[in-house]
Protein backbone atom coordinates (compact mmCIF):
# COMPACT_ATOMS: atom_id res chain seq x y z
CA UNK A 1 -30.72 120.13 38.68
CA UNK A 2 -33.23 117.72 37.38
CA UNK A 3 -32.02 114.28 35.79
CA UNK A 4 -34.30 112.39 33.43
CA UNK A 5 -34.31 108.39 33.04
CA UNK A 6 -35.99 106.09 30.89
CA UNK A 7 -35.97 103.97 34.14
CA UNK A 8 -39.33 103.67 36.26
CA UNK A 9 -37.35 102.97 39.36
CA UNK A 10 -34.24 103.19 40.40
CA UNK A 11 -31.52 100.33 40.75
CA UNK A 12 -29.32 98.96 43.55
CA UNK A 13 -25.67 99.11 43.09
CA UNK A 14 -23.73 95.91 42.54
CA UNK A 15 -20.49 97.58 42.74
CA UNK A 16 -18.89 101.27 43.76
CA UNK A 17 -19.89 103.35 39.98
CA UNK A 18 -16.75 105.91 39.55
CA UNK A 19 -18.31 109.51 38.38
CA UNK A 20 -17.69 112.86 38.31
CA UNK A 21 -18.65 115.65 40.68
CA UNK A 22 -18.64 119.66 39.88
CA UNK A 23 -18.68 121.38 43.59
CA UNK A 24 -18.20 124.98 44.84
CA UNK A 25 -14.80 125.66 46.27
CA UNK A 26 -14.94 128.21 49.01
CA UNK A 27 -12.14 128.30 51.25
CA UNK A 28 -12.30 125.01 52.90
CA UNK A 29 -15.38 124.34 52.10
CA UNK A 30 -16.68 122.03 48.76
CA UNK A 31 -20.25 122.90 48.13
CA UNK A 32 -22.84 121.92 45.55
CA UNK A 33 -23.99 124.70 42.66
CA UNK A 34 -27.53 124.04 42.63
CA UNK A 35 -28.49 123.16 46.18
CA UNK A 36 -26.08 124.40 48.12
CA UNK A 37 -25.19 120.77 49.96
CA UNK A 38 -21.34 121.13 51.68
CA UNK A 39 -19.76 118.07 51.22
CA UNK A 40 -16.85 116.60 53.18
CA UNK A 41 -14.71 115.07 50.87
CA UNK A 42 -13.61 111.44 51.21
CA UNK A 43 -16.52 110.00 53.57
CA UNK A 44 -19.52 108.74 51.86
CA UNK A 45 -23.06 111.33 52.17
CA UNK A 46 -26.47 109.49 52.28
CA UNK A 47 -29.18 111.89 50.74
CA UNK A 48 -31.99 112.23 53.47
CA UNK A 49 -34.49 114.39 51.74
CA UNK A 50 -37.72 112.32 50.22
CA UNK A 51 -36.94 110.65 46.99
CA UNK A 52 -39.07 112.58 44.47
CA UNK A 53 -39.83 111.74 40.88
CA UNK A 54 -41.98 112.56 37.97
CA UNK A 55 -42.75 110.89 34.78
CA UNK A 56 -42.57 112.96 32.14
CA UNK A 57 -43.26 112.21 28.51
CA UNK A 58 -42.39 108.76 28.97
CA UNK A 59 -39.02 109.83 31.00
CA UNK A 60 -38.46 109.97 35.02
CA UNK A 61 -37.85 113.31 35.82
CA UNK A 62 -35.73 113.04 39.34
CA UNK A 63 -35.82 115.79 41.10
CA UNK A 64 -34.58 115.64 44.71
CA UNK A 65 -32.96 112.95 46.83
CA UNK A 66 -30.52 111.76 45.13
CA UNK A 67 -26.89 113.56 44.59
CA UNK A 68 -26.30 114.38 40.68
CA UNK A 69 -22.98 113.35 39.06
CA UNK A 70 -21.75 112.91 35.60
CA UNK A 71 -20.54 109.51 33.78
CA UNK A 72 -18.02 111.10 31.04
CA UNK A 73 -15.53 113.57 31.14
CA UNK A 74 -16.99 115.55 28.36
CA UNK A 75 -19.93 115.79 29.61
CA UNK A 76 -18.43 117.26 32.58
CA UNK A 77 -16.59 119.87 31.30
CA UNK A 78 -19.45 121.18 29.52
CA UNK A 79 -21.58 121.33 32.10
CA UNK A 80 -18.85 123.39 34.34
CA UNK A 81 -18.74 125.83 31.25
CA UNK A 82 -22.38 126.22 31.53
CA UNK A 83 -21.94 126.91 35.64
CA UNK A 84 -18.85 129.21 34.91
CA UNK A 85 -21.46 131.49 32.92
CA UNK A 86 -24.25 131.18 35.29
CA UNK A 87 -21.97 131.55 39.02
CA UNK A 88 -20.91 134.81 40.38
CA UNK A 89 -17.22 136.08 38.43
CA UNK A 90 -14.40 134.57 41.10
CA UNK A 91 -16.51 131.29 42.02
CA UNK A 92 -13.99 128.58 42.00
CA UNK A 93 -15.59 125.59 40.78
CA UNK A 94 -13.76 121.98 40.50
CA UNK A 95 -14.45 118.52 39.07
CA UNK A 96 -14.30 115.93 41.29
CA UNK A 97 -13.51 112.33 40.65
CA UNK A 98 -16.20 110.36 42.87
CA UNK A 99 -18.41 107.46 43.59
CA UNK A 100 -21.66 106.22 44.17
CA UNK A 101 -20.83 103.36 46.40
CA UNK A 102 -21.87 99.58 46.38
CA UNK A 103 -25.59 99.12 47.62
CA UNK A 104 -26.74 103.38 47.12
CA UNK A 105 -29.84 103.11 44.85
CA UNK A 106 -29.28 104.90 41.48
CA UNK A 107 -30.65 106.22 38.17
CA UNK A 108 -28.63 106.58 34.91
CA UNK A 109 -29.85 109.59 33.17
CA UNK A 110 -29.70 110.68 29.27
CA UNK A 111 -27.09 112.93 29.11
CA UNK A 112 -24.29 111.33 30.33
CA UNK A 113 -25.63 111.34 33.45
CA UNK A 114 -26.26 109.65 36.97
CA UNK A 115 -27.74 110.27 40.39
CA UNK A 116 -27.32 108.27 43.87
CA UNK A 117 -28.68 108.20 47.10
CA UNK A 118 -25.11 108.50 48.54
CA UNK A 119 -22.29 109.46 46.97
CA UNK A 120 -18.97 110.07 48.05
CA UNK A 121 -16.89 112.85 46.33
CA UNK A 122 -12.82 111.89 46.54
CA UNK A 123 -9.71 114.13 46.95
């Protein structure tokens, strides 16, 4: 999932920034939709693929390293009724409250919403 910024780099967190996370539940396992990350929940993940972006039409288009997550609770809940129609039938998918935590760098997308380098999804 791609995120797009009017941003031309990305910023340094002055404090933890709560969001929202939409992961796979399987069993005891939380994994993401699109890439297929497992996250534990709880403890803090630091993305270690290479930070790639794009501009695009005047817009950073980020790609990959950095963990996707959503500012508003609408926005949320449409995406996850977007992902109910794409998943398999029976996929158990769950919102997440979660944070990007002080220090991660960050972008702040158009759509309501946000990617980090680390992010850390809660119970």
């Amino acid at each position: 999932m791609c995120l797009y910024s009017l941003q031309k780099s990305p910023l340094k967190a002055e404090r933890d920034i709560e969001c929202y996370k939409i992961l796979i539940v399987l069993e005891d396992k939380y994994i993401t939709p699109y890439r297929d990350f497992i996250f534990e929940l709880n403890k803090p993940i630091v993305e270690d693929n290479e930070k790639v972006s794009t501009e695009i039409f005047g817009l950073t288009e980020i790609g990959q390293g950095f963990f996707h997550a959503f500012t508003s609770k609408d926005r949320v809940i449409e995406e996850i009724e977007i992902l109910r129609r794409k998943c398999p039938k029976g996929t158990k998918l769950k919102v997440f409250n979660a944070i990007i935590p002080k220090d991660s760098e960050y972008y702040v997308g158009q759509r309501s919403d946000i990617c980090g380098t680390s992010l850390m999804v809660l119970e």
